[in-house]
Structure formats: structure tokens, C-alpha cells
Protein backbone atom coordinates (compact mmCIF):
# COMPACT_ATOMS: atom_id res chain seq x y z
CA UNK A 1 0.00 0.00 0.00
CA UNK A 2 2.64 2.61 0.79
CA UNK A 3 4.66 1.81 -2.44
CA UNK A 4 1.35 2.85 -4.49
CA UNK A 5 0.55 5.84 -2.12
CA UNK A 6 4.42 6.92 -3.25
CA UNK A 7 4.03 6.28 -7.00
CA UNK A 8 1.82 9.89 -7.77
CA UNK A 9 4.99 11.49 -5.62
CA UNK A 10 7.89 9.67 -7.98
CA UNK A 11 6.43 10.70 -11.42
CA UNK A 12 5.56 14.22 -9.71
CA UNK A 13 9.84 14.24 -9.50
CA UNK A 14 10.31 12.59 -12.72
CA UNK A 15 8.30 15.23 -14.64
CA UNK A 16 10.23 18.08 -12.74
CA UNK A 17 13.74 16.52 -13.81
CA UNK A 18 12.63 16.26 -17.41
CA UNK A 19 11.42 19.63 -17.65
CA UNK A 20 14.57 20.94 -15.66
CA UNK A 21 17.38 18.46 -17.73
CA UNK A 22 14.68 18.78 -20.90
CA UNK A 23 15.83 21.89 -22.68
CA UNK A 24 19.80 21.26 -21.21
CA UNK A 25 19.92 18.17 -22.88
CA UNK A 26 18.33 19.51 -26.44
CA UNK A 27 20.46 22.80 -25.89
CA UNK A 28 23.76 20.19 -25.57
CA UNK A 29 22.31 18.35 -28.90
CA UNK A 30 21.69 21.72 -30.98
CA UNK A 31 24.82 23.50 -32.16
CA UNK A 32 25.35 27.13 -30.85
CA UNK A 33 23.69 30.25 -32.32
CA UNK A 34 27.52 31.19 -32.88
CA UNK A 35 28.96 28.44 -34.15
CA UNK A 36 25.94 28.32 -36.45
CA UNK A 37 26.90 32.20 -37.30
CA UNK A 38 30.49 31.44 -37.81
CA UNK A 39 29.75 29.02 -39.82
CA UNK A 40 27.82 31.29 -42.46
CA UNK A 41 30.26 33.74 -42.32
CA UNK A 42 33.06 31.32 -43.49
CA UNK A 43 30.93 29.95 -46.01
CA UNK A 44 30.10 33.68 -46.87
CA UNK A 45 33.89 34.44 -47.06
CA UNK A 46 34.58 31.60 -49.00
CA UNK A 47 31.46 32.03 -51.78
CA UNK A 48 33.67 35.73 -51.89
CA UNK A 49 37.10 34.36 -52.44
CA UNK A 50 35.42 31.70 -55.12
CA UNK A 51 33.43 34.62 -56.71
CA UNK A 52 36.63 36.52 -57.38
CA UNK A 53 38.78 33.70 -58.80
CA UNK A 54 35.86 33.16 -60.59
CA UNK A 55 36.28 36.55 -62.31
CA UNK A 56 39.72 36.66 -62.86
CA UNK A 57 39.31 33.10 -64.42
CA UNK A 58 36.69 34.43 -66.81
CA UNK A 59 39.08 37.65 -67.60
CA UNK A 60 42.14 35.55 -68.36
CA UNK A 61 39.93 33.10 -70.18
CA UNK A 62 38.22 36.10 -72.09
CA UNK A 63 41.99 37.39 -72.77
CA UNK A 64 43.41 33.95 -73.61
CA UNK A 65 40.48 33.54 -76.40
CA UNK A 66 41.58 37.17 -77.43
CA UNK A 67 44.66 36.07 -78.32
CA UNK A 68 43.80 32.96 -79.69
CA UNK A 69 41.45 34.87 -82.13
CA UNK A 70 44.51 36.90 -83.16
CA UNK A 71 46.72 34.17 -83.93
CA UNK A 72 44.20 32.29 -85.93
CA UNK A 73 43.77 35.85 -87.72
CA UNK A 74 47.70 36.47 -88.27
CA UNK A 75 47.84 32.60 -89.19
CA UNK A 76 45.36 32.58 -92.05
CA UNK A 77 46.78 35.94 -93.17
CA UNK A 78 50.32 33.99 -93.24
CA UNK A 79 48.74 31.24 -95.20
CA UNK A 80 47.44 33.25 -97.55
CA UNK A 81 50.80 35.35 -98.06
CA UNK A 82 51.99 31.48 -98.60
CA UNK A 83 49.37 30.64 -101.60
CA UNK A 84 50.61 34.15 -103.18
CA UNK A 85 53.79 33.48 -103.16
CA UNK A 86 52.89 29.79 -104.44
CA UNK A 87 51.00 31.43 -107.39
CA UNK A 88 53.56 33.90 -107.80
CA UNK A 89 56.33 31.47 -108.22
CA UNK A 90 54.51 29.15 -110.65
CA UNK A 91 53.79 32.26 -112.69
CA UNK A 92 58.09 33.00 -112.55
CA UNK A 93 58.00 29.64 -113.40
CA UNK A 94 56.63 30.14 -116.53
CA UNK A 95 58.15 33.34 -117.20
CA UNK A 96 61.15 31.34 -116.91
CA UNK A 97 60.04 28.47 -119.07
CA UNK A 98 59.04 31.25 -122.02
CA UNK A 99 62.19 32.79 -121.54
CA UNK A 100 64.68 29.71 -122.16
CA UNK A 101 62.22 28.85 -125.16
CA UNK A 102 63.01 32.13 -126.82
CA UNK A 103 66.42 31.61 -126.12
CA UNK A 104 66.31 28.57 -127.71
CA UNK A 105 65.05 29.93 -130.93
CA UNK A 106 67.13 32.86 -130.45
CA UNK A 107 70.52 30.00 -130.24
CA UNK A 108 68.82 27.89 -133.43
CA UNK A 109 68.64 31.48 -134.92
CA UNK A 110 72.16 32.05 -134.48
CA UNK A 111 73.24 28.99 -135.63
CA UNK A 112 71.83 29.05 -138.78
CA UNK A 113 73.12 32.76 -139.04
CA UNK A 114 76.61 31.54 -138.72
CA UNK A 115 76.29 28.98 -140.87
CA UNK A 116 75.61 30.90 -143.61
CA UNK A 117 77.48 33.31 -142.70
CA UNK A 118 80.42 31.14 -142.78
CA UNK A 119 79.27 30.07 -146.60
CA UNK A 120 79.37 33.49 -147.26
CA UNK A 121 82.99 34.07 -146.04
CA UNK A 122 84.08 30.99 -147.90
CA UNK A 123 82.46 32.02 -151.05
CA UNK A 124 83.89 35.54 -151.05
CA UNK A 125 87.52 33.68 -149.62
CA UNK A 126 87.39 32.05 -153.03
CA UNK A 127 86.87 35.00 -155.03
CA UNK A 128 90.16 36.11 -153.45
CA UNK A 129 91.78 39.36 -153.79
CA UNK A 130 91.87 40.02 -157.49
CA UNK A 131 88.68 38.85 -158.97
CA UNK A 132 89.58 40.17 -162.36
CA UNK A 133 93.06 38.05 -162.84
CA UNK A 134 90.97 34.75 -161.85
CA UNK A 135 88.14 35.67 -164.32
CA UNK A 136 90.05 35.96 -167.22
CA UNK A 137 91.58 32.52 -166.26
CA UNK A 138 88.16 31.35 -165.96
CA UNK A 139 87.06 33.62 -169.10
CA UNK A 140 83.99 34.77 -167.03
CA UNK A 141 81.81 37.52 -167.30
CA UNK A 142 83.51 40.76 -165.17
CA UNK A 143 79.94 42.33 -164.97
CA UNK A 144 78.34 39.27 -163.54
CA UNK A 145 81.75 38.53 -160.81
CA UNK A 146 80.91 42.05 -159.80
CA UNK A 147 77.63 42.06 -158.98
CA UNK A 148 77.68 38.27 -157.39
CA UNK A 149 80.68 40.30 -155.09
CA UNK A 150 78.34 42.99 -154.09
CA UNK A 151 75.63 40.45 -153.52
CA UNK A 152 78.06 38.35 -151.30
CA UNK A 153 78.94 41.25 -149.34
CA UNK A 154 75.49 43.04 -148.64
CA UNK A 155 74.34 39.58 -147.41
CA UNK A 156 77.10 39.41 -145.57
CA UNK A 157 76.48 42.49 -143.87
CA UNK A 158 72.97 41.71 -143.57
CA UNK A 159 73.82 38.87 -141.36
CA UNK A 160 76.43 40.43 -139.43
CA UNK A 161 73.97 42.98 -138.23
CA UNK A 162 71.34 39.93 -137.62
CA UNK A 163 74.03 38.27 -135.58
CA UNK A 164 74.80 41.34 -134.02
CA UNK A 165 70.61 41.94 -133.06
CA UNK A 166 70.49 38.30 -132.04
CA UNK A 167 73.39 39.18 -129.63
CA UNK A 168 71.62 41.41 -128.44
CA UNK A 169 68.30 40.12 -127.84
CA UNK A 170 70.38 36.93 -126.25
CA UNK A 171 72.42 39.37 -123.71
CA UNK A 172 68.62 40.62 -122.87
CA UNK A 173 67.25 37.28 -121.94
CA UNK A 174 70.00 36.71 -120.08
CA UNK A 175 69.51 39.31 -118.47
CA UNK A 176 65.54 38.63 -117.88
CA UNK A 177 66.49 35.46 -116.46
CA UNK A 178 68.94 36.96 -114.51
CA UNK A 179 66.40 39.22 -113.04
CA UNK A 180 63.76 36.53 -112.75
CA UNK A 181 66.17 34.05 -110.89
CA UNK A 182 66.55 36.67 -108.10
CA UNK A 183 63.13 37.08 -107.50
CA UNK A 184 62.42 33.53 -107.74
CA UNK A 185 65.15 33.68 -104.90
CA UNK A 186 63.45 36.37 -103.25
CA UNK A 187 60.31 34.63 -103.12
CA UNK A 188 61.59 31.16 -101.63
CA UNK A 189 63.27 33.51 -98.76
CA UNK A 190 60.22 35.03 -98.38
CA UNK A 191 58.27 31.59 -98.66
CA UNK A 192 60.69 29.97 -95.94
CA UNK A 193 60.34 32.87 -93.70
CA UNK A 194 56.65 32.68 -93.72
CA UNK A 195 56.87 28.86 -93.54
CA UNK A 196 58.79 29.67 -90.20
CA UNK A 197 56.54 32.07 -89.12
CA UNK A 198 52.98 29.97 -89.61
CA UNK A 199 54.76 26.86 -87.78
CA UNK A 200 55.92 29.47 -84.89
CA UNK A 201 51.86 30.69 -85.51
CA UNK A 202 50.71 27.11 -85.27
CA UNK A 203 53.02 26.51 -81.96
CA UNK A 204 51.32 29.76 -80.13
CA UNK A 205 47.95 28.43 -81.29
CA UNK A 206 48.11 25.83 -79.47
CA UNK A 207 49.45 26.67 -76.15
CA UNK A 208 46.45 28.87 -76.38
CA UNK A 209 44.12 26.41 -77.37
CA UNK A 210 45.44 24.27 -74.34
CA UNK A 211 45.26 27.63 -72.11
CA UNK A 212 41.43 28.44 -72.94
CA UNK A 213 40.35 24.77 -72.47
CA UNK A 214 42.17 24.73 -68.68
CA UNK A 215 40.36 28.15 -68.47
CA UNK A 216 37.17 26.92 -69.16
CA UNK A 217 37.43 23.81 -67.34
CA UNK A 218 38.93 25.77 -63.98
CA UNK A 219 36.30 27.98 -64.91
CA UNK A 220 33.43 24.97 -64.51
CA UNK A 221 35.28 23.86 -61.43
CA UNK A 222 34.57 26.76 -59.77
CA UNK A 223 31.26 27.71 -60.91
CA UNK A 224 30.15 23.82 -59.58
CA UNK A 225 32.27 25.03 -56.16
CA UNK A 226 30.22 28.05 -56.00
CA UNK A 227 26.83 26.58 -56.52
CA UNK A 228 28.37 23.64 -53.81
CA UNK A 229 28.84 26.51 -51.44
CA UNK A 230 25.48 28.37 -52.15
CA UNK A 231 23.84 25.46 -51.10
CA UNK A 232 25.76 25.04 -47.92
CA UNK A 233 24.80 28.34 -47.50
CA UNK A 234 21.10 27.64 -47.69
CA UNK A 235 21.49 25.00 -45.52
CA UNK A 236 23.53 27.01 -42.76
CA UNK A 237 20.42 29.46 -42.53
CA UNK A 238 18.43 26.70 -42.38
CA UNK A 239 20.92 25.18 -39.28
CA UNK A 240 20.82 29.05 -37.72
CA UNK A 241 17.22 29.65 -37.91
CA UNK A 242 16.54 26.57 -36.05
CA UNK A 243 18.88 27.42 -33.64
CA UNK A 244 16.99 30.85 -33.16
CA UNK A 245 13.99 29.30 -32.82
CA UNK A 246 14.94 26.44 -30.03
CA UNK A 247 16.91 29.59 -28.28
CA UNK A 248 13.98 31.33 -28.61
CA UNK A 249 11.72 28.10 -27.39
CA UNK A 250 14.39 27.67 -24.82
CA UNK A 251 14.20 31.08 -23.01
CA UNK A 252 10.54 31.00 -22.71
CA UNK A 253 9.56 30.36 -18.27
CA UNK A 254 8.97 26.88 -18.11
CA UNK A 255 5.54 25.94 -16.13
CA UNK A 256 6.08 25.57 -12.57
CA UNK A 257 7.32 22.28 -10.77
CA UNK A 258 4.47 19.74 -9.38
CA UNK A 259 5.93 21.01 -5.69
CA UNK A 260 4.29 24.35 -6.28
CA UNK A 261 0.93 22.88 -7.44
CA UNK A 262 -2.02 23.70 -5.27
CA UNK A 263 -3.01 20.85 -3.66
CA UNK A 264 -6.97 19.99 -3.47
CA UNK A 265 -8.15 18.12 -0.21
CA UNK A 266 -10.83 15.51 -1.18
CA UNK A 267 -13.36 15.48 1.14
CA UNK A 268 -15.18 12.52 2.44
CA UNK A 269 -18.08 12.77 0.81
CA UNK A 270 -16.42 13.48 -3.04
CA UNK A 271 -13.48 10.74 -2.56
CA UNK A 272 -15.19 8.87 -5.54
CA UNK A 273 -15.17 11.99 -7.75
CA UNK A 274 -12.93 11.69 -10.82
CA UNK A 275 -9.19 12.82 -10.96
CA UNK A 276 -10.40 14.18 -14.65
CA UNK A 277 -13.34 16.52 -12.83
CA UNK A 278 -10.51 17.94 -10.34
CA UNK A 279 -8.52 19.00 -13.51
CA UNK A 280 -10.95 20.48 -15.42
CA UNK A 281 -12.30 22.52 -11.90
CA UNK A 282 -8.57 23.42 -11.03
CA UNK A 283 -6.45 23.13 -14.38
CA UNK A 284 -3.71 20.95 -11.90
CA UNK A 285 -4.14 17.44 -12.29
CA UNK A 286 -4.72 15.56 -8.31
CA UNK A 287 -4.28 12.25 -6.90
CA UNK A 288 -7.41 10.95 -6.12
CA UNK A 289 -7.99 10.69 -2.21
């Protein structure tokens, strides 16, 4: 009988511990509205530091394409130079190949020029010195030795001044290809110089291509760091509110311990009345008498 008359008494103190070691024991489990706070700020100070490499990522990125653009730009323009000077030199080429033709016709020219010329000579060696002792050896017509003489010798004159022309036009062409050879050796400077310069073009080309691809991918690393971070962030608030709120919930006066309850004396005649009737009439709930 007296452990049952002690029972109402024992919960009575078990209800007062929990609502004294209650809201110690969920303050221990919670984290601290500071710790909560420092931890936004860091995440805050980090989303700041991540935001700025961010932008100097996208500026060296935005400079490094730059570039690239200008290389691809002074690299086409070399390639181009490079086709001119390819149609350039197959068009000395055939200047060339014209030339040694007409040379060639200008050497058959002479050639034949000579040849006659050298008939010519032989002829008029023949007729010697005195014409007139060997044609009345010969009992030839004077008239006719004269005039084949004067024949001999304009023709012969006639070809020395051919041979003479041809000379000239031969000393020309040699000079044209003279004059074409150097540029043709101007242009295959100029071609290997511009050969140099598009592989040296081709070589900066890529180390910017390879620069603007670990742009953009340090630039995706750190936009999926930021958006990592912005949710931390959400969830921090989230952490910091709730924090608030169970300080909050915490600092509220708890309801006062079953000691300071009024206690209601059951008379005699009302021992059978329901605990539930006592707390409705006194808001406190009673052992029953």
C-alpha cells in the first residue's frame, strides 16, 4: 500500500527533472547560435574568395580567347601570303620556261646565221683578192663577178647585223632570267620565312588552345564550387534559424514544478469523484484521495 501511495509522488519528481534536464539536454544536442553564425560567415567568405577567382578566371579566359582569335587571324593571313607566293612562283616559273624557249630559238637562230654566214665568207675567200686576174683565167663575165661580189657582201652584212641583233636580244634574256632568278630567290626567302613564321603561328595556337580549355574547365570547377557553397549556405540558414527558434523556445519560463501545485483536499463525501473533474475545476491534475 505505501509503495502505491508513493508512486503519484515519484512521477511528480520525474516530470520536474525532465522539464529541468529537458531543454539542457536539447540545448547540448543543438549546435550554438555562434557556431551556427560562424559558420555562415566562413561559407560567406569563401562564396567571396570563389566569386573573385571566378572573375579573374573568366578575364584571363576572355583574354586567352583574345589572343587565340589573333593568332588564328595572323595565321590565315600567313597562309594566304603562302598561296601568293605559291601562285607567284609558278607564274616566274613560266616566265622562266618562255624565256629559255626564246632563247632557244634565239641559239637555233644564231646557228643558222653563222652557218651561212660562214658560206658566205668561204664564197667571197674564193673569189680572193683580185677577182679580175681569176676571171680571165676562168674567161667569165667581169659584170656578172661584180655584182655576185656585191651580192656576197650586202648579205654578208645583212647577217652580221642579224648576228649582231640576235646578240643582243640573247644578252637581254640573259639578263631577264637573270632578273627573274633573283626574284624567284626572293620569293623562296620570303616563302621559308613565312613557312617559319605559320609553324611558330601554329606553336602559339596551341598553347592557347590548351590555355582556354584549362580556363574553361577551372572555370566549370569553380562555378560547380560556387553553386556547392550556395547550397551550404542555404542549408547554414536553415541550421541558424533553427537554432533561433529552439533559443527562442528555450528562453521561454517553463511551467512551474508539481511542488508548487495547489493541492486539493478531497473530502469525504467526493473521494469517488474523478481525478479528470478535479482538472478540469482546477487546471492541476490531483491524486485521487
Amino acid at each position: 500500500m505505501s509503495s502505491i501511495r508513493h508512486r503519484p509522488a515519484l512521477r511528480a519528481l520525474l516530470l520536474s527533472l525532465a522539464l529541468v534536464l529537458g531543454p539542457a539536454a536539447a540545448q547540448a544536442a543543438q549546435p550554438s547560435e555562434r557556431d551556427a553564425r560562424e559558420r555562415l560567415d566562413a561559407i560567406g567568405s569563401e562564396i567571396q574568395a570563389v566569386s573573385r577567382r571566378l572573375g579573374a578566371t573568366r578575364e584571363a579566359q576572355d583574354e586567352a580567347t583574345q589572343e587565340l582569335r589573333q593568332v588564328e587571324t595572323a595565321l590565315a593571313e600567313t597562309h594566304g601570303r603562302l598561296d601568293e607566293i605559291q601562285s607567284d612562283r609558278q607564274r616566274l616559273n613560266r616566265d622562266i620556261a618562255t624565256l629559255e624557249a626564246a632563247r632557244d630559238e634565239l641559239e637555233e637562230e644564231h646557228a643558222e646565221q653563222v652557218a651561212a654566214l660562214q658560206v658566205q665568207l668561204d664564197a667571197l675567200y674564193r673569189l680572193g683578192l683580185t677577182p679580175q686576174l681569176k676571171l680571165l683565167l676562168n674567161q667569165d663575165d667581169p659584170a656578172r663577178l661584180d655584182r655576185l661580189q656585191t651580192y656576197l657582201n650586202h648579205l654578208s652584212r645583212a647577217r652580221n647585223a642579224r648576228l649582231d641583233e640576235i646578240a643582243n636580244l640573247d644578252a637581254q634574256l640573259a639578263e631577264n632570267r637573270r632578273e627573274l632568278r633573283e626574284r624567284g630567290e626572293r620569293l623562296e626567302a620570303l616563302a621559308g620565312e613565312l613557312a617559319s613564321r605559320s609553324a611558330e603561328l601554329s606553336r602559339r595556337m596551341e598553347e592557347r588552345e590548351r590555355l582556354v580549355a584549362d580556363l574553361q574547365g577551372r572555370y566549370s570547377d569553380e562555378q560547380s564550387r560556387l553553386a556547392a557553397l550556395d547550397r551550404d549556405r542555404t542549408e547554414a540558414e536553415r541550421v541558424l534559424e533553427r537554432v533561433q527558434q529552439e533559443m527562442a523556445r528555450l528562453q521561454r519560463p517553463p511551467p512551474p514544478p508539481p511542488s508548487s501545485r495547489p493541492r486539493v483536499s478531497c473530502p469525504g463525501r467526493s473521494r469517488a469523484a474523478s481525478p479528470r473533474a478535479s482538472v478540469a475545476a482546477t487546471g492541476y491534475t490531483t491524486t485521487a484521495c
